[in-house]
N, C-alpha and C. Protein backbone atom coordinates (compact mmCIF):
# COMPACT_ATOMS: atom_id res chain seq x y z
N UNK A 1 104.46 135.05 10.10
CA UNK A 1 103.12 135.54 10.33
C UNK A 1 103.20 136.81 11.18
N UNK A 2 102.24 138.06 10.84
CA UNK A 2 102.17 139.24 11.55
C UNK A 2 101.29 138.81 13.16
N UNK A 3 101.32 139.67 13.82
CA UNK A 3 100.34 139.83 14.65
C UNK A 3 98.81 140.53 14.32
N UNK A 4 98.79 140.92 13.35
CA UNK A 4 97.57 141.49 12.54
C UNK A 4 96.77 140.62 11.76
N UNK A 5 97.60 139.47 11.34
CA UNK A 5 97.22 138.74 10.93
C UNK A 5 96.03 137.24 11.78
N UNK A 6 96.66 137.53 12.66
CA UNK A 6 95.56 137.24 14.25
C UNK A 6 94.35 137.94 14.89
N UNK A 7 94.54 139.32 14.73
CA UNK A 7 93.71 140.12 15.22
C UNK A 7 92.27 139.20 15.83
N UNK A 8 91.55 139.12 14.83
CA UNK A 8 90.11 138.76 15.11
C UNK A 8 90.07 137.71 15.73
N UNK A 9 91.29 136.61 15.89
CA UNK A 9 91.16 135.31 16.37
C UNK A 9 91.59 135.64 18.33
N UNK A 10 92.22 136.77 18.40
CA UNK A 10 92.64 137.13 19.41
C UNK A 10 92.22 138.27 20.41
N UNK A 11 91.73 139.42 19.63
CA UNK A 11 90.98 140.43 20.67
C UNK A 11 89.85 140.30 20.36
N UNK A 12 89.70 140.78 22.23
CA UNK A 12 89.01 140.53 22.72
C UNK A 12 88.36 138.95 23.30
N UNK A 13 89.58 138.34 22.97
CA UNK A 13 89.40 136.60 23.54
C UNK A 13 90.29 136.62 24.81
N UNK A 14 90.04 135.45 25.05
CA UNK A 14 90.93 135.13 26.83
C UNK A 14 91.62 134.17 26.35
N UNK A 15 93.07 133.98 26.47
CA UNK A 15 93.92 133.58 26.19
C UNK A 15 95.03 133.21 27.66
N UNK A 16 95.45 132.46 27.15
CA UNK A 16 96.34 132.14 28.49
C UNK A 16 97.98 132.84 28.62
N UNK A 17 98.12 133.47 29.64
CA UNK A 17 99.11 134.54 29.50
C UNK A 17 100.39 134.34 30.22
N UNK A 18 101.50 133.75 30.34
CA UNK A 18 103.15 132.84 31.06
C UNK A 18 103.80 134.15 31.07
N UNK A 19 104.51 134.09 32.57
CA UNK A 19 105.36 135.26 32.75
C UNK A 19 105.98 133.92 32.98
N UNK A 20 107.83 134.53 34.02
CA UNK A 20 108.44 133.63 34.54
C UNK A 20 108.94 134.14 35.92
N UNK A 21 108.30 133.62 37.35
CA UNK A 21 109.34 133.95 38.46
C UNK A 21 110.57 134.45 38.47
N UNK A 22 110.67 135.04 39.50
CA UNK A 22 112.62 135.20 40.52
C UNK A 22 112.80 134.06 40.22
N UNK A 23 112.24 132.94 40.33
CA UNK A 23 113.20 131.32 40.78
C UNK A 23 113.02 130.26 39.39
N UNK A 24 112.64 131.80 38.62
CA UNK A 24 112.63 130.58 37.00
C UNK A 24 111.35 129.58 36.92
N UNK A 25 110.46 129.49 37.61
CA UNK A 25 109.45 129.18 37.53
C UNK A 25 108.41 129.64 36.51
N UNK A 26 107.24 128.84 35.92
CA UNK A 26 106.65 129.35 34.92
C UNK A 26 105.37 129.67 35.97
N UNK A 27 104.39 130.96 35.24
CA UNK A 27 103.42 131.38 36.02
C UNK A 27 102.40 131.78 35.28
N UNK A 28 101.16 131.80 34.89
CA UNK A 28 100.10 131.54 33.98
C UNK A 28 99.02 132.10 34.36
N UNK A 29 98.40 132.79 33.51
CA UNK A 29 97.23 133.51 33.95
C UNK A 29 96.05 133.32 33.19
N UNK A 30 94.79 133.80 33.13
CA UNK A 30 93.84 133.82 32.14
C UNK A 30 93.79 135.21 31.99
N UNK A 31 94.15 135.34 30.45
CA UNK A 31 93.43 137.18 30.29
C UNK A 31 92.74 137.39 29.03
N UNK A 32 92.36 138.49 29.17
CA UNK A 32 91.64 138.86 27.94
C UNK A 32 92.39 140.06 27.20
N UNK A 33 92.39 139.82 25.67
CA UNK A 33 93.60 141.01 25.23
C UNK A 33 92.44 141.53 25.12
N UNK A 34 92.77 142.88 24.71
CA UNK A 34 91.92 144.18 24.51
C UNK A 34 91.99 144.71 23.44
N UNK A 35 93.52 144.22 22.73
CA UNK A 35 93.45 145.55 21.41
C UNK A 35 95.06 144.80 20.77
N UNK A 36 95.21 144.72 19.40
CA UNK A 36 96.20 144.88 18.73
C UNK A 36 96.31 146.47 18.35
N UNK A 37 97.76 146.23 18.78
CA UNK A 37 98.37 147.93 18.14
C UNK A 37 99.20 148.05 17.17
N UNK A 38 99.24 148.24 16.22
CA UNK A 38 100.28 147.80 15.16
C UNK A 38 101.21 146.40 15.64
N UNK A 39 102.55 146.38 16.15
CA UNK A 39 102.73 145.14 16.37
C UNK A 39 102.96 144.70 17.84
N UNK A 40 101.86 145.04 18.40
CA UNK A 40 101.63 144.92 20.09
C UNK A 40 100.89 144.29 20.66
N UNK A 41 100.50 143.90 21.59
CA UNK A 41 99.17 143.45 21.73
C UNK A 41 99.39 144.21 23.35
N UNK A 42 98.07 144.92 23.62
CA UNK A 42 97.35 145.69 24.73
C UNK A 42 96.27 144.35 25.96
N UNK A 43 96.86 144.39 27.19
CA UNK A 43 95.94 143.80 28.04
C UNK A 43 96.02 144.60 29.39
N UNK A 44 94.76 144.50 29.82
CA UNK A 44 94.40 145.56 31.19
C UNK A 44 95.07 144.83 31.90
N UNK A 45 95.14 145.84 33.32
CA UNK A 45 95.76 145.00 34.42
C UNK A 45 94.84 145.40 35.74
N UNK A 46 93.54 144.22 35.91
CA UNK A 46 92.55 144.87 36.99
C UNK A 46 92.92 144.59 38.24
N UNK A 47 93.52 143.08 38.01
CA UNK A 47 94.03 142.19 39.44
C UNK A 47 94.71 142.02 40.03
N UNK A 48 96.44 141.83 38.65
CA UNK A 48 97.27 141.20 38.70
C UNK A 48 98.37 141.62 39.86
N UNK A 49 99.04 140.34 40.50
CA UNK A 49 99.75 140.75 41.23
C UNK A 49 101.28 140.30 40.96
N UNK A 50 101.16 139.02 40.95
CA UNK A 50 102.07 138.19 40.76
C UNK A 50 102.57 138.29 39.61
N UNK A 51 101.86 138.79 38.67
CA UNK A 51 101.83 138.71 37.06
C UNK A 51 102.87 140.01 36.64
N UNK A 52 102.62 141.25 37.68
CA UNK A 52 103.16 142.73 37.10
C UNK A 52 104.81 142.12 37.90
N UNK A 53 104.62 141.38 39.05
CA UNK A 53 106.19 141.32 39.75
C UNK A 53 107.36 141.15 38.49
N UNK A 54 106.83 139.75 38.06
CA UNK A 54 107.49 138.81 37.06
C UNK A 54 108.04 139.39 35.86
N UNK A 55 106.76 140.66 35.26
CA UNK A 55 107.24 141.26 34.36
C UNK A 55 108.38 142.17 34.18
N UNK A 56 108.14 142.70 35.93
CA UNK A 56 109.45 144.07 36.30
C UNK A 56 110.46 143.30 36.38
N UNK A 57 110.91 141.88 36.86
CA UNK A 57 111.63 140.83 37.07
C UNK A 57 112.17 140.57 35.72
N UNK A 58 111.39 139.96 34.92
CA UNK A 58 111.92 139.93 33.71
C UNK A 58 111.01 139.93 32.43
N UNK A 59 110.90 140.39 31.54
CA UNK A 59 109.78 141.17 30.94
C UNK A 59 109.51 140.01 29.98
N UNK A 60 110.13 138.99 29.65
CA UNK A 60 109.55 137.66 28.57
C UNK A 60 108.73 137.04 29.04
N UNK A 61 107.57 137.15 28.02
CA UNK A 61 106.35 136.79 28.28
C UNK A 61 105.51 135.95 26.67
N UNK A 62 104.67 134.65 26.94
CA UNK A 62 104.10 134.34 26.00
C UNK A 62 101.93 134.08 26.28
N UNK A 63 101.74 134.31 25.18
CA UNK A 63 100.43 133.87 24.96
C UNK A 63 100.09 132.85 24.46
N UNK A 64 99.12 131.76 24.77
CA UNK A 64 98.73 130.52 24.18
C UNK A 64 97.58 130.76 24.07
N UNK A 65 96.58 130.59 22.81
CA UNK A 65 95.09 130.04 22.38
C UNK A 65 95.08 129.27 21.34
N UNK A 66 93.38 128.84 22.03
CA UNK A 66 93.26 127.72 20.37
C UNK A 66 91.68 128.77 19.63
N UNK A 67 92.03 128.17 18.42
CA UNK A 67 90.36 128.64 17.93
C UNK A 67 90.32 127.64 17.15
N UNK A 68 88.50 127.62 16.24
CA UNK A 68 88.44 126.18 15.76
C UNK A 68 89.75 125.93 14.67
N UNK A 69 90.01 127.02 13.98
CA UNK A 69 90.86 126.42 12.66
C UNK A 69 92.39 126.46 13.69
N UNK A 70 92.75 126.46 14.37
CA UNK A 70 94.19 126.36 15.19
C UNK A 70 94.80 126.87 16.28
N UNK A 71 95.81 126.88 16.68
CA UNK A 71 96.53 127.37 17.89
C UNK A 71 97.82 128.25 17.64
N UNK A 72 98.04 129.05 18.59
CA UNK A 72 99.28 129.94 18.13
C UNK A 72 100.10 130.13 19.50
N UNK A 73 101.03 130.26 19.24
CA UNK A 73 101.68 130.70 20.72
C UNK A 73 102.50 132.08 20.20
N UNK A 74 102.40 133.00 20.71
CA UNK A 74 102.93 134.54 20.51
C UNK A 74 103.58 134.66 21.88
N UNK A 75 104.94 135.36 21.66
CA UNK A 75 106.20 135.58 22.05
C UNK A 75 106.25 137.11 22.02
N UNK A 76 106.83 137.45 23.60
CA UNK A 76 107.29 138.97 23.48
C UNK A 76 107.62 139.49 24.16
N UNK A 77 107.99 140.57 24.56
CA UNK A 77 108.83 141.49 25.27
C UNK A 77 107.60 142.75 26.32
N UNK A 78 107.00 142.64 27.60
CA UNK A 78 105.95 143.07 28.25
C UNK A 78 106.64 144.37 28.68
N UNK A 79 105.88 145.24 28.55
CA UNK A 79 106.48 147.02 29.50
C UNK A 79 105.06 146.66 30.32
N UNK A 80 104.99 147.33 31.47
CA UNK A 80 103.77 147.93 32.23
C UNK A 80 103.84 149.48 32.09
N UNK A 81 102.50 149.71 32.59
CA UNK A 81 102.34 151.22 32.79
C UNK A 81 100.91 151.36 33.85
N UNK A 82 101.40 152.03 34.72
CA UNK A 82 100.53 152.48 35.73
C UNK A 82 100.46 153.63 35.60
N UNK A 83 101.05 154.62 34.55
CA UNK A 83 100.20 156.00 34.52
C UNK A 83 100.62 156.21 32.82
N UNK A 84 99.94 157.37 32.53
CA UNK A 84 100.59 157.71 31.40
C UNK A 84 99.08 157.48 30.58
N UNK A 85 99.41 157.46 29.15
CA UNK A 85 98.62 156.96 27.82
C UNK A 85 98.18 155.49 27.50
N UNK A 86 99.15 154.61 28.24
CA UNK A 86 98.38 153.85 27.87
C UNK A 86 97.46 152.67 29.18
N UNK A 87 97.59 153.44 30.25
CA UNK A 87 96.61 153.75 31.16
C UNK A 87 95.30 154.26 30.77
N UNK A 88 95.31 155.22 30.72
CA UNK A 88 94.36 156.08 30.25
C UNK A 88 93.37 155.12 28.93
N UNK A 89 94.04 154.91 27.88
CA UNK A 89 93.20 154.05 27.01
C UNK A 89 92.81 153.08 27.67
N UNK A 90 93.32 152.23 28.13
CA UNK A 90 92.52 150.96 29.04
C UNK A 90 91.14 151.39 29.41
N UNK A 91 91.37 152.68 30.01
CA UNK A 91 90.41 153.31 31.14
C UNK A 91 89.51 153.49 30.31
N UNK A 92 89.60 153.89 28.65
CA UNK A 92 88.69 154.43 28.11
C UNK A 92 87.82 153.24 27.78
N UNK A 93 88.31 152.14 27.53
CA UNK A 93 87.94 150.73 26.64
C UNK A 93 86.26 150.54 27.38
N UNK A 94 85.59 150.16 26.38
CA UNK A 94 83.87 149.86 26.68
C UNK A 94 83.87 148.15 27.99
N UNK A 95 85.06 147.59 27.74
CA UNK A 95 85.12 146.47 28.38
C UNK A 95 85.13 146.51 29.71
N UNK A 96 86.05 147.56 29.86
CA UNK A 96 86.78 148.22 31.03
C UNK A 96 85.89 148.34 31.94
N UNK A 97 84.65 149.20 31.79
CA UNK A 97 84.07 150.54 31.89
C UNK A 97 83.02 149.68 33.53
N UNK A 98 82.97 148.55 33.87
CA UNK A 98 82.67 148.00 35.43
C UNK A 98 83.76 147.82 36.60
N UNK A 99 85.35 147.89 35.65
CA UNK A 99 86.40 148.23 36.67
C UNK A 99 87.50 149.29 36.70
N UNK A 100 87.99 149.13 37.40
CA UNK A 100 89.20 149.99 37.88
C UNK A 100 90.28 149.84 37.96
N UNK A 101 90.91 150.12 36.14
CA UNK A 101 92.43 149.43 35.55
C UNK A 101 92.90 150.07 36.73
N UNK A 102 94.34 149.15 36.98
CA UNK A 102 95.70 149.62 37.50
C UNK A 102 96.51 150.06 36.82
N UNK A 103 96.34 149.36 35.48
CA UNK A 103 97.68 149.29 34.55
C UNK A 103 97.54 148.83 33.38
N UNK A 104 98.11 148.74 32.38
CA UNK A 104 98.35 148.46 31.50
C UNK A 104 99.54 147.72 30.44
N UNK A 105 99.35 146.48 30.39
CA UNK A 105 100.55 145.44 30.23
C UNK A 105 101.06 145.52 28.13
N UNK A 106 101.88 146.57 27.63
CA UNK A 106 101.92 146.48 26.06
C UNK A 106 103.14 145.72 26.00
N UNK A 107 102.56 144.39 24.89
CA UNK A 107 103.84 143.26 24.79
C UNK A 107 104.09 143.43 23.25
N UNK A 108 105.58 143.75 23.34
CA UNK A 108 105.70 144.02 21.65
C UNK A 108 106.03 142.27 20.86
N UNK A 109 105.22 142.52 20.02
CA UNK A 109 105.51 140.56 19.95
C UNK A 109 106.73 140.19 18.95
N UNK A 110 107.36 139.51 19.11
CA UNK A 110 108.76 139.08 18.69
C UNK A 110 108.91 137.53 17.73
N UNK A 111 107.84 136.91 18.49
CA UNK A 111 107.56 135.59 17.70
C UNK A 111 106.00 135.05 17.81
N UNK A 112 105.40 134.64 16.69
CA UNK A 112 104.29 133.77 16.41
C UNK A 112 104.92 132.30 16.26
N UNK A 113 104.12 130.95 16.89
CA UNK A 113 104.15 130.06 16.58
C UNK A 113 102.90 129.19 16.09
N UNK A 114 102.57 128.87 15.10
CA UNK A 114 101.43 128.27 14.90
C UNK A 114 101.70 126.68 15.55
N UNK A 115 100.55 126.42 16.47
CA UNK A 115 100.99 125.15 16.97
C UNK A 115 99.98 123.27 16.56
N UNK A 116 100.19 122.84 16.93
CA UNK A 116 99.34 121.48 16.45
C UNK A 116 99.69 120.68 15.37
């Protein structure tokens, strides 16, 4: 399965987002994606603290949601960016537009799992 093939079930939804600690620990967030990019998926970064450490730490990262017809777990590889382009798009996003991105988290996805 693509990541395109998700699109509508996934942006702009809140999905639950697993980095992994220094100490190998699992760490979990609630986010909202923003945007499929060809085979990427785009999420702001308004808050995160713990979340950007883990990534510079070690960049494997997964997503879990359900919708009514099923569940998926997506697998991938996270860059940040605190300046640049894809900063800037965050900044532009209509969602955005009551805060004040830091950053910008693009996870190139590596694996879909359909789950249940």
């Amino acid at each position: 399965m693509e990541i395109q093939e998700l699109k509508d079930k996934i942006e702009n939804k809140i999905v639950a987002f697993s980095t992994i600690t220094k100490d190998n620990k699992p760490h979990s967030i609630a986010v909202e994606v923003n945007k499929i990019i060809d085979d990427c998926i785009l999420i702001t970064n308004n808050q995160m603290k713990t979340t950007i450490k883990n990534i510079k730490n070690n960049p494997y990262v997964s997503l879990v949601f359900w919708k009514d017809d099923g569940g998926w777990r997506v697998d991938g590889k996270a860059e940040y960016y605190n300046s640049g382009k894809w900063l800037e798009f965050v900044k532009s996003l209509k969602e955005n537009e009551n805060f004040n991105p830091k950053g910008a988290i693009l996870i190139k996805v590596e694996n879909i799992t359909e789950l249940g």
